[in-house]
Protein backbone atom coordinates (compact mmCIF):
# COMPACT_ATOMS: atom_id res chain seq x y z
CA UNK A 1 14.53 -5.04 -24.09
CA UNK A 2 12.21 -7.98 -25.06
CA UNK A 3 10.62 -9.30 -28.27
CA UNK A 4 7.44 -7.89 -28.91
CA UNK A 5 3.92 -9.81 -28.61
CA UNK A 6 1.41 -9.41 -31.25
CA UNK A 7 2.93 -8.89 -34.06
CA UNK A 8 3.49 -10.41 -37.45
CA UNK A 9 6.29 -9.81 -40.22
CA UNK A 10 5.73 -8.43 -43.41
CA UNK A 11 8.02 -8.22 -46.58
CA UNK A 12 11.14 -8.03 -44.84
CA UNK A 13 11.93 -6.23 -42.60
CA UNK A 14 8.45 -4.28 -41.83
CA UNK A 15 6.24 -5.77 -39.39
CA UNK A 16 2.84 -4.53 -38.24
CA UNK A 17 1.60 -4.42 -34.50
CA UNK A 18 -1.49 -5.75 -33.49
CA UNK A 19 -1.68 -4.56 -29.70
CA UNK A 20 -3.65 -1.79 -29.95
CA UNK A 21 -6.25 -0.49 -32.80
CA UNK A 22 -3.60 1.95 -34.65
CA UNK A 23 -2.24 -1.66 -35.72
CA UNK A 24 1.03 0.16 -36.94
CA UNK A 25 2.92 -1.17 -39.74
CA UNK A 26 6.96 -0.34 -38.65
CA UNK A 27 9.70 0.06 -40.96
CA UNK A 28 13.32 -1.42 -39.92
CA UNK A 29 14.53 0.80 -37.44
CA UNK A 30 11.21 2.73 -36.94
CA UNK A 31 8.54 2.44 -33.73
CA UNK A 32 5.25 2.46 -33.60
CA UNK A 33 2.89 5.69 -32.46
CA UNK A 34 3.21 4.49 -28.86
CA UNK A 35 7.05 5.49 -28.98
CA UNK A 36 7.98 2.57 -26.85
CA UNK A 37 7.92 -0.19 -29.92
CA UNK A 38 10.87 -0.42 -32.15
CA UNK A 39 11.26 -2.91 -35.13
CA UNK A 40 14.88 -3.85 -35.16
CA UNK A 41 16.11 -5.93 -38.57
CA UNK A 42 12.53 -7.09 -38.86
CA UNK A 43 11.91 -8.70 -35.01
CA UNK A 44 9.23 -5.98 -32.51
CA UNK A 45 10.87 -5.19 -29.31
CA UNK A 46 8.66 -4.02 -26.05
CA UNK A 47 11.49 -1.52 -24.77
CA UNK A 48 10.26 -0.54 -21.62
CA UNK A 49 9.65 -4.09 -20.28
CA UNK A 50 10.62 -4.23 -16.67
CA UNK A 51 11.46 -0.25 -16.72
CA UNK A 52 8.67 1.51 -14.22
CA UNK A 53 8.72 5.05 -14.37
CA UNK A 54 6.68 5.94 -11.81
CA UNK A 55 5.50 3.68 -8.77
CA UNK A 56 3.03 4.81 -5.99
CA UNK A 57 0.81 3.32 -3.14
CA UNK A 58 -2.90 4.30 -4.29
CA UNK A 59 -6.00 4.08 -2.35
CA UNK A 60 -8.11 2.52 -5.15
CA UNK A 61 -10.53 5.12 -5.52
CA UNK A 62 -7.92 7.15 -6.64
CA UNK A 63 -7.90 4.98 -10.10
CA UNK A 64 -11.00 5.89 -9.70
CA UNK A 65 -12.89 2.69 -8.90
CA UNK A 66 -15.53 3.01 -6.13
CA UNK A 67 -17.04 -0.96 -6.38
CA UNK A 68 -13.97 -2.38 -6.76
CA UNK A 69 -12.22 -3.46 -3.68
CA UNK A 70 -13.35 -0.29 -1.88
CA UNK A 71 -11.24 1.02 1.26
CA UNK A 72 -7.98 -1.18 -0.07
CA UNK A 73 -4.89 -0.19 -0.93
CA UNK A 74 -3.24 -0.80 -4.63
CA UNK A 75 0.36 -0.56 -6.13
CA UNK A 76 0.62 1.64 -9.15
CA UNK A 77 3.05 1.41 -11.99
CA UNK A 78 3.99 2.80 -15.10
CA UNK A 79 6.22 2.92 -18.06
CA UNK A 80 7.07 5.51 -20.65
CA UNK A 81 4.75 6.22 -23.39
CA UNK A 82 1.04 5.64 -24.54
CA UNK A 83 -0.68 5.36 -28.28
CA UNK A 84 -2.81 8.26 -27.69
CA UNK A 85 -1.58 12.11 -28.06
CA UNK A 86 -4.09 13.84 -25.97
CA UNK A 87 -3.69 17.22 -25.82
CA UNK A 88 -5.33 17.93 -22.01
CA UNK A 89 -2.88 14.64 -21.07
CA UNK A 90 -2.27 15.33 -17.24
CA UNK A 91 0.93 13.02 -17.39
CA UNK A 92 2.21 14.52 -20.69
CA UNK A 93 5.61 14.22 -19.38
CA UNK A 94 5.82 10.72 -19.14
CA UNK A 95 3.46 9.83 -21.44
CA UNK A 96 4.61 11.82 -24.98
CA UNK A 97 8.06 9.99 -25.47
CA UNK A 98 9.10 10.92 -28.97
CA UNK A 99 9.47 8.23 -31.79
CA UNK A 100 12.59 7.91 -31.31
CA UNK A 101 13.35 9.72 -27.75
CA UNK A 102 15.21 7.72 -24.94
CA UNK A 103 13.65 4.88 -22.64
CA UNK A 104 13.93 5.76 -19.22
CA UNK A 105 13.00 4.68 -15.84
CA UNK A 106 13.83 2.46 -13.18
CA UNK A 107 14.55 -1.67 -13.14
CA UNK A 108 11.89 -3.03 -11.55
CA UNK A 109 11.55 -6.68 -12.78
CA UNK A 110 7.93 -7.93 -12.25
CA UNK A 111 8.80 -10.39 -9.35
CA UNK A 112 10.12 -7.79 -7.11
CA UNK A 113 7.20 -5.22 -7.80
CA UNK A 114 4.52 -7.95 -6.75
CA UNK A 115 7.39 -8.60 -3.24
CA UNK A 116 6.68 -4.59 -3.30
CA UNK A 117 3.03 -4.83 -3.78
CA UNK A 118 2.79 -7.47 -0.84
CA UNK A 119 5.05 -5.78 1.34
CA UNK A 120 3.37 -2.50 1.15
CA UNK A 121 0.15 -4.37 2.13
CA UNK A 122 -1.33 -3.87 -1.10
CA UNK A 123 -4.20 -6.30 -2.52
CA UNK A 124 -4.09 -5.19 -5.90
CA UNK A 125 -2.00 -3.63 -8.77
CA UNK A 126 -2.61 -1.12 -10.75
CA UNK A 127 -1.05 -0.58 -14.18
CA UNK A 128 -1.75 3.22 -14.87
CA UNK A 129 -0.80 6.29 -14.42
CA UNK A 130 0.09 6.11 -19.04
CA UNK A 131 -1.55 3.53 -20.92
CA UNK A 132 -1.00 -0.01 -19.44
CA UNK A 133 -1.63 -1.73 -23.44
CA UNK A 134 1.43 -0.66 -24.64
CA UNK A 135 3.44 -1.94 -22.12
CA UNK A 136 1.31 -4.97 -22.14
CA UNK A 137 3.94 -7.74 -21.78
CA UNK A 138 5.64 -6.54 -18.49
CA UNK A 139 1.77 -6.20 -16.91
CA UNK A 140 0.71 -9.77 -18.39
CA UNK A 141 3.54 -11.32 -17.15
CA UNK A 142 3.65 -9.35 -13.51
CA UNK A 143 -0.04 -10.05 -13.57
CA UNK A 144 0.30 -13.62 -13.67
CA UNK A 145 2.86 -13.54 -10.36
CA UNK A 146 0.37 -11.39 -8.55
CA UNK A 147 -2.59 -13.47 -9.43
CA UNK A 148 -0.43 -16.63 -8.15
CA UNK A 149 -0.47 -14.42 -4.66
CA UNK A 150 -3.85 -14.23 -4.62
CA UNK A 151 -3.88 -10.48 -5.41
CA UNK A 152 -6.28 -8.42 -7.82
CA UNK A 153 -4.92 -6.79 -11.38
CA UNK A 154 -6.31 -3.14 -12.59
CA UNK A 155 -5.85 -1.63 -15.75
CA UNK A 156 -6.47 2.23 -16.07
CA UNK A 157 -6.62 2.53 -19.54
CA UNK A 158 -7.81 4.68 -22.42
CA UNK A 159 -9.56 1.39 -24.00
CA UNK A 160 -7.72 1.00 -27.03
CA UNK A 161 -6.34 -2.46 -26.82
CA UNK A 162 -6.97 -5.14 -29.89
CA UNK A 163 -8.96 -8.13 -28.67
CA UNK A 164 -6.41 -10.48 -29.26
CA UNK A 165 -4.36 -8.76 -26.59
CA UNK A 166 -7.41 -8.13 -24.28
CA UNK A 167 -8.31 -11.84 -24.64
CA UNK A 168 -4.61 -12.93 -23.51
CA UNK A 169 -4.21 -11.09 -20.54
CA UNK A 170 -8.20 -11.46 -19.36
CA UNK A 171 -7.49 -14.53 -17.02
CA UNK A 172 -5.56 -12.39 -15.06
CA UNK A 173 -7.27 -8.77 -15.17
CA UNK A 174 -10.15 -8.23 -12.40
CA UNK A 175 -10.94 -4.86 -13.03
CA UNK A 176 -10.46 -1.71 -15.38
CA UNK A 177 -11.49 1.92 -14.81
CA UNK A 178 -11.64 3.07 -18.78
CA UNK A 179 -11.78 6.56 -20.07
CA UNK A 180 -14.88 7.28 -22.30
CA UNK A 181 -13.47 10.52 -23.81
CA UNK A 182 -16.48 11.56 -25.82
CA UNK A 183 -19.11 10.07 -28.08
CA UNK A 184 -17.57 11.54 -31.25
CA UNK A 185 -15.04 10.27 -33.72
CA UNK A 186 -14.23 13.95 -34.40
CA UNK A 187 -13.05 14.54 -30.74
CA UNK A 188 -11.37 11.41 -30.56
CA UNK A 189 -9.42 12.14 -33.75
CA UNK A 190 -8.22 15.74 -33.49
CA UNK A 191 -8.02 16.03 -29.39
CA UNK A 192 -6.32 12.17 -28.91
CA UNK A 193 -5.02 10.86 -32.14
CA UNK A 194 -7.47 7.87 -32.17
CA UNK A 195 -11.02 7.02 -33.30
CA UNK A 196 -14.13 6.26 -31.28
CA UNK A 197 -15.33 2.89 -32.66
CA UNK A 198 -12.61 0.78 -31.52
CA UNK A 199 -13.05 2.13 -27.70
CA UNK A 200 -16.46 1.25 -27.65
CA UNK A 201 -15.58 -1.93 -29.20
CA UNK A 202 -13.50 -2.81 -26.70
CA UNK A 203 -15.41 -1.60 -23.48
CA UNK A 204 -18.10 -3.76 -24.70
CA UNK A 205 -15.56 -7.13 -25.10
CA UNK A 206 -14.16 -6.23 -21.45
CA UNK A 207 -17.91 -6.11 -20.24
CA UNK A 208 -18.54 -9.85 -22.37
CA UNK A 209 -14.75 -11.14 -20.50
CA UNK A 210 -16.76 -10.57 -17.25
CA UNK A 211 -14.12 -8.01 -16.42
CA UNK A 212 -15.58 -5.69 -13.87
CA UNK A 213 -15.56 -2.15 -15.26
CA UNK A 214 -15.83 1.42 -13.84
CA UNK A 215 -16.18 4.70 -16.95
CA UNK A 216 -14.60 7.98 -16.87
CA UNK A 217 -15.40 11.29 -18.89
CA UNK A 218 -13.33 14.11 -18.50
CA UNK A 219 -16.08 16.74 -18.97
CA UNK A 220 -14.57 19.67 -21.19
CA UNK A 221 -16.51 22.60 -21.78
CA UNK A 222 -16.96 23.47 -25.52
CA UNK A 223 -15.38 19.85 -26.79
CA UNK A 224 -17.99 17.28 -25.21
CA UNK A 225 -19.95 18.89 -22.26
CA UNK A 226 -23.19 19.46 -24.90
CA UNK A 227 -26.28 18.07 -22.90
CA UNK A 228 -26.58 15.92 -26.08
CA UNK A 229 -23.23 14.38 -25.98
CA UNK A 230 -23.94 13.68 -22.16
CA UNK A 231 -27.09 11.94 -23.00
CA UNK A 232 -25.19 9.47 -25.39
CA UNK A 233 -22.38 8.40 -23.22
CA UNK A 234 -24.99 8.09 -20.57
CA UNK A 235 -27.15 5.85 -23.33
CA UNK A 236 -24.06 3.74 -24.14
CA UNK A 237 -23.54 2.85 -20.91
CA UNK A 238 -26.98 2.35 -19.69
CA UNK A 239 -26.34 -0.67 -22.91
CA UNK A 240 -23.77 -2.11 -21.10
CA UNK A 241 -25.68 -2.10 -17.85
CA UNK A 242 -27.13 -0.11 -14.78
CA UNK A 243 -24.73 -1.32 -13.02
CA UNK A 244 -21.68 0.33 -14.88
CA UNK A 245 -20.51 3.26 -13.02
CA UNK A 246 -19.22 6.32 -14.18
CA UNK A 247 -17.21 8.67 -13.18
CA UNK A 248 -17.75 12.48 -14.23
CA UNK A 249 -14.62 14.44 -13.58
CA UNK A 250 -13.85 17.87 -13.68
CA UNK A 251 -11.19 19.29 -16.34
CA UNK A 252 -8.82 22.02 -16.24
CA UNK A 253 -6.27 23.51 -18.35
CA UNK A 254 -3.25 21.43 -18.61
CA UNK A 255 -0.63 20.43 -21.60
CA UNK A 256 -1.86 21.76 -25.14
CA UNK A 257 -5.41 22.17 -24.58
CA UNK A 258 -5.72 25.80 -22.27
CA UNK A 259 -8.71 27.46 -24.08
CA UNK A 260 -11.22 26.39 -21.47
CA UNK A 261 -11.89 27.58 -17.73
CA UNK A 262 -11.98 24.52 -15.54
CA UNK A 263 -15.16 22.72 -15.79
CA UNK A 264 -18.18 24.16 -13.71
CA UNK A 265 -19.57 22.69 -10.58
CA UNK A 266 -23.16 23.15 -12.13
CA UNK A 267 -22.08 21.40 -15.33
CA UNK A 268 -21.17 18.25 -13.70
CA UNK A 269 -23.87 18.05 -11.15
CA UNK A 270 -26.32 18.34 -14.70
CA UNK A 271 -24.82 15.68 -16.19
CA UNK A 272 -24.50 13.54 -12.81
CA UNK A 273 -28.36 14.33 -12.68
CA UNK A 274 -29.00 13.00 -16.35
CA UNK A 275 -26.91 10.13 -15.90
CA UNK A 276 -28.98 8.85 -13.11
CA UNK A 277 -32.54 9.99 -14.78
CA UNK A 278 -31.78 7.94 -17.48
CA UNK A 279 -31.40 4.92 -15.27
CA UNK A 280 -27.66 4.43 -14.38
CA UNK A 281 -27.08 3.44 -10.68
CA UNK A 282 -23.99 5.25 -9.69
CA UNK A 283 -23.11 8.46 -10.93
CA UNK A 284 -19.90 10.28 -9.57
CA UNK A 285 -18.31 13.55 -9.88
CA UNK A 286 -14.59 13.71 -9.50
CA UNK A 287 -11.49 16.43 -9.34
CA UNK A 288 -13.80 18.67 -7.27
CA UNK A 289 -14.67 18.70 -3.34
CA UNK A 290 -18.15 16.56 -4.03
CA UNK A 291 -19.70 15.62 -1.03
CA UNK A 292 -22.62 13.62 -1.26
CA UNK A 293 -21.81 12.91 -4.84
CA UNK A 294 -18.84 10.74 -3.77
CA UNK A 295 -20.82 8.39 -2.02
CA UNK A 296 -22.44 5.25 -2.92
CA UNK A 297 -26.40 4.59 -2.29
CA UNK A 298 -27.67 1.52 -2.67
CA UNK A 299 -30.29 1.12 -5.50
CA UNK A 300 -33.10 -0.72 -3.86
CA UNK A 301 -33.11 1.41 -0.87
CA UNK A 302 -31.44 4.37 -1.44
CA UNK A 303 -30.21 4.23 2.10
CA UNK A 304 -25.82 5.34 1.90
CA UNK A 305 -23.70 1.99 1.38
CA UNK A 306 -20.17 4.13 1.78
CA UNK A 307 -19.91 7.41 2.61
CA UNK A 308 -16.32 9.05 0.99
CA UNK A 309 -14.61 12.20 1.80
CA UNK A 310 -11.77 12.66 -1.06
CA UNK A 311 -10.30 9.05 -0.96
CA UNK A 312 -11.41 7.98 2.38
CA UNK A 313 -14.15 5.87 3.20
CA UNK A 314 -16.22 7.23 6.75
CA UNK A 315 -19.26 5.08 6.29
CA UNK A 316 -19.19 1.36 5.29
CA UNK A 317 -22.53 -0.35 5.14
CA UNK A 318 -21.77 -3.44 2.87
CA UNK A 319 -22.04 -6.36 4.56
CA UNK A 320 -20.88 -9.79 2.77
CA UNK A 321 -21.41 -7.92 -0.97
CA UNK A 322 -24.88 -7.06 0.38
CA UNK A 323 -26.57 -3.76 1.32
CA UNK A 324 -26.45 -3.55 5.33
CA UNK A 325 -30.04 -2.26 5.60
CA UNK A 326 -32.12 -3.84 2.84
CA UNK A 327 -29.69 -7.42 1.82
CA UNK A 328 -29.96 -6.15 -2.07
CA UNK A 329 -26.63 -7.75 -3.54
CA UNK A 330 -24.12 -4.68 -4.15
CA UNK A 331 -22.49 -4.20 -7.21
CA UNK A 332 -18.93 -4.69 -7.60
CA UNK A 333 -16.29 -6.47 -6.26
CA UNK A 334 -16.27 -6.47 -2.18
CA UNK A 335 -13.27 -7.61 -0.14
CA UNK A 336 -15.12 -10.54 1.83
């Protein structure tokens, strides 16, 4: 157990959070929507610092992130809990903790998990798997060790982190792949628990921190697979740049939400075709066998930069962060 960050005391002894946009305000003995944030006689306590629940070796296009150290190897970690209650949640089981359910998981101070992370050959860590925010202080503070060891730091995160927190950790964060779960408030509010504003808010600050960023939209038919709704997100992130990509993944029935066959093949390949009609320069499809939709063409040329099959790279034309048959500079960041 360790005393909270961001936070500030009200009358005694409620105190309100201010690491992620539900801001809770927590009575004495109470925690905070995340589950994992517990106001004891007035002082915030973080009480899964230094306990991972789940550790894995990742190739990082699992995450996914396809310009972002591609073909490397990342360690993955996680603690209890997150501040969103989605209902399709595909890690419900270590993500719902109850408000007042038990902590569990495994001591894994940071300093060892970065002596993992090296040791496994690993040249970047990943903080997913929940949501990395609320269990911000053990990632800042194994972030800063890795960082010291010249490795990268990921965040795989639903995108609801304040600024203030964002802004604290950012000298240490390289990269984030960020779910973009629909482009209305509605959705966000009766499938998740949250609103929309504040994740678009905050994708937009980690794009202004020069934090390089990958989007993901789990593609649900009925809830946000309207050709409308596809044209937004597309539109939102054609604002943030071409050079955004995004990540079109396939749902199927899992946790609360079972009223919907997986997604169709056809429905993703439309909206991977919109997204890159209206501009974008990558456009993948995920959670289905997609062939040449996995692979990354370079936008000058349109000649294949790196051919995938799954998680594994067969083809690797980037040469020096450059395309190998035209020299136009490659988005991302490239292992030199």
């Amino acid at each position: 157990m360790k005393e909270a960050m961001f936070y500030e005391k009200k009358e005694p002894p409620v105190v309100q959070c201010h690491l992620c946009f539900h801001r809770c305000t927590i009575g004495d003995g109470k925690r905070g929507i995340c589950g994992v944030r517990e106001n004891r006689d007035g002082t915030l306590y973080t009480l899964v610092y230094g306990r991972a629940i789940s550790t894995a070796i990742d190739p990082i296009e699992k995450k996914p992130l396809f310009h972002f150290m591609p073909g490397t190897n990342i360690f993955s970690v996680a603690t209890v809990g997150c501040n969103f209650k989605c209902l399709h949640c595909q890690n419900f089981n270590i993500s719902q903790v109850g408000s007042s359910g038990e902590i569990f998981g495994e001591d894994l101070p940071p300093e060892r998990m970065v002596f993992l992370a090296k040791q496994s050959r690993c040249d970047s860590i990943a903080y997913t798997y929940t949501e990395p925010t609320i269990f911000l202080e053990y990632a800042l503070d194994t972030a800063k060790l890795a960082n010291l060891e010249g490795m990268k730091n990921v965040f795989v995160t639903n995108g609801y982190i304040t600024p203030e927190a964002l802004r604290t950790i950012k000298p240490y964060l390289d990269g984030a792949n960020i779910d973009l779960k629909s482009l209305s408030d509605d959705f966000y509010k009766k499938i998740c628990g949250a609103r929309l504003q504040p994740v678009l808010d905050s994708i937009r600050l980690y794009r202004e921190l020069g934090i390089w960023i990958e989007i993901t939209t789990l593609v649900i038919p009925t809830y946000n697979d309207s050709e409308e709704e596809i044209k937004e997100i597309a539109r939102f992130i054609l604002e943030l740049g071409a050079d955004v990509p995004w990540h079109i993944s396939q749902y199927y029935p899992t946790h609360k939400l079972n009223d919907q066959p997986r997604t169709p093949v056809e429905t993703l390949a439309k909206a991977r075709k919109i997204g890159l009609d209206m501009g974008l320069r990558y456009v993948y499809v995920g959670n289905v066998p997609a062939g040449e939709w996995e692979n990354t063409y370079c936008y000058r040329c349109g000649k294949l930069l790196i051919g995938r099959t799954g998680y594994h790279i067969n083809e690797y034309n980037v040469k020096d962060g450059k395309c190998g048959h035209c020299g136009a500079r490659t988005d991302g960041v490239f292992v030199v």
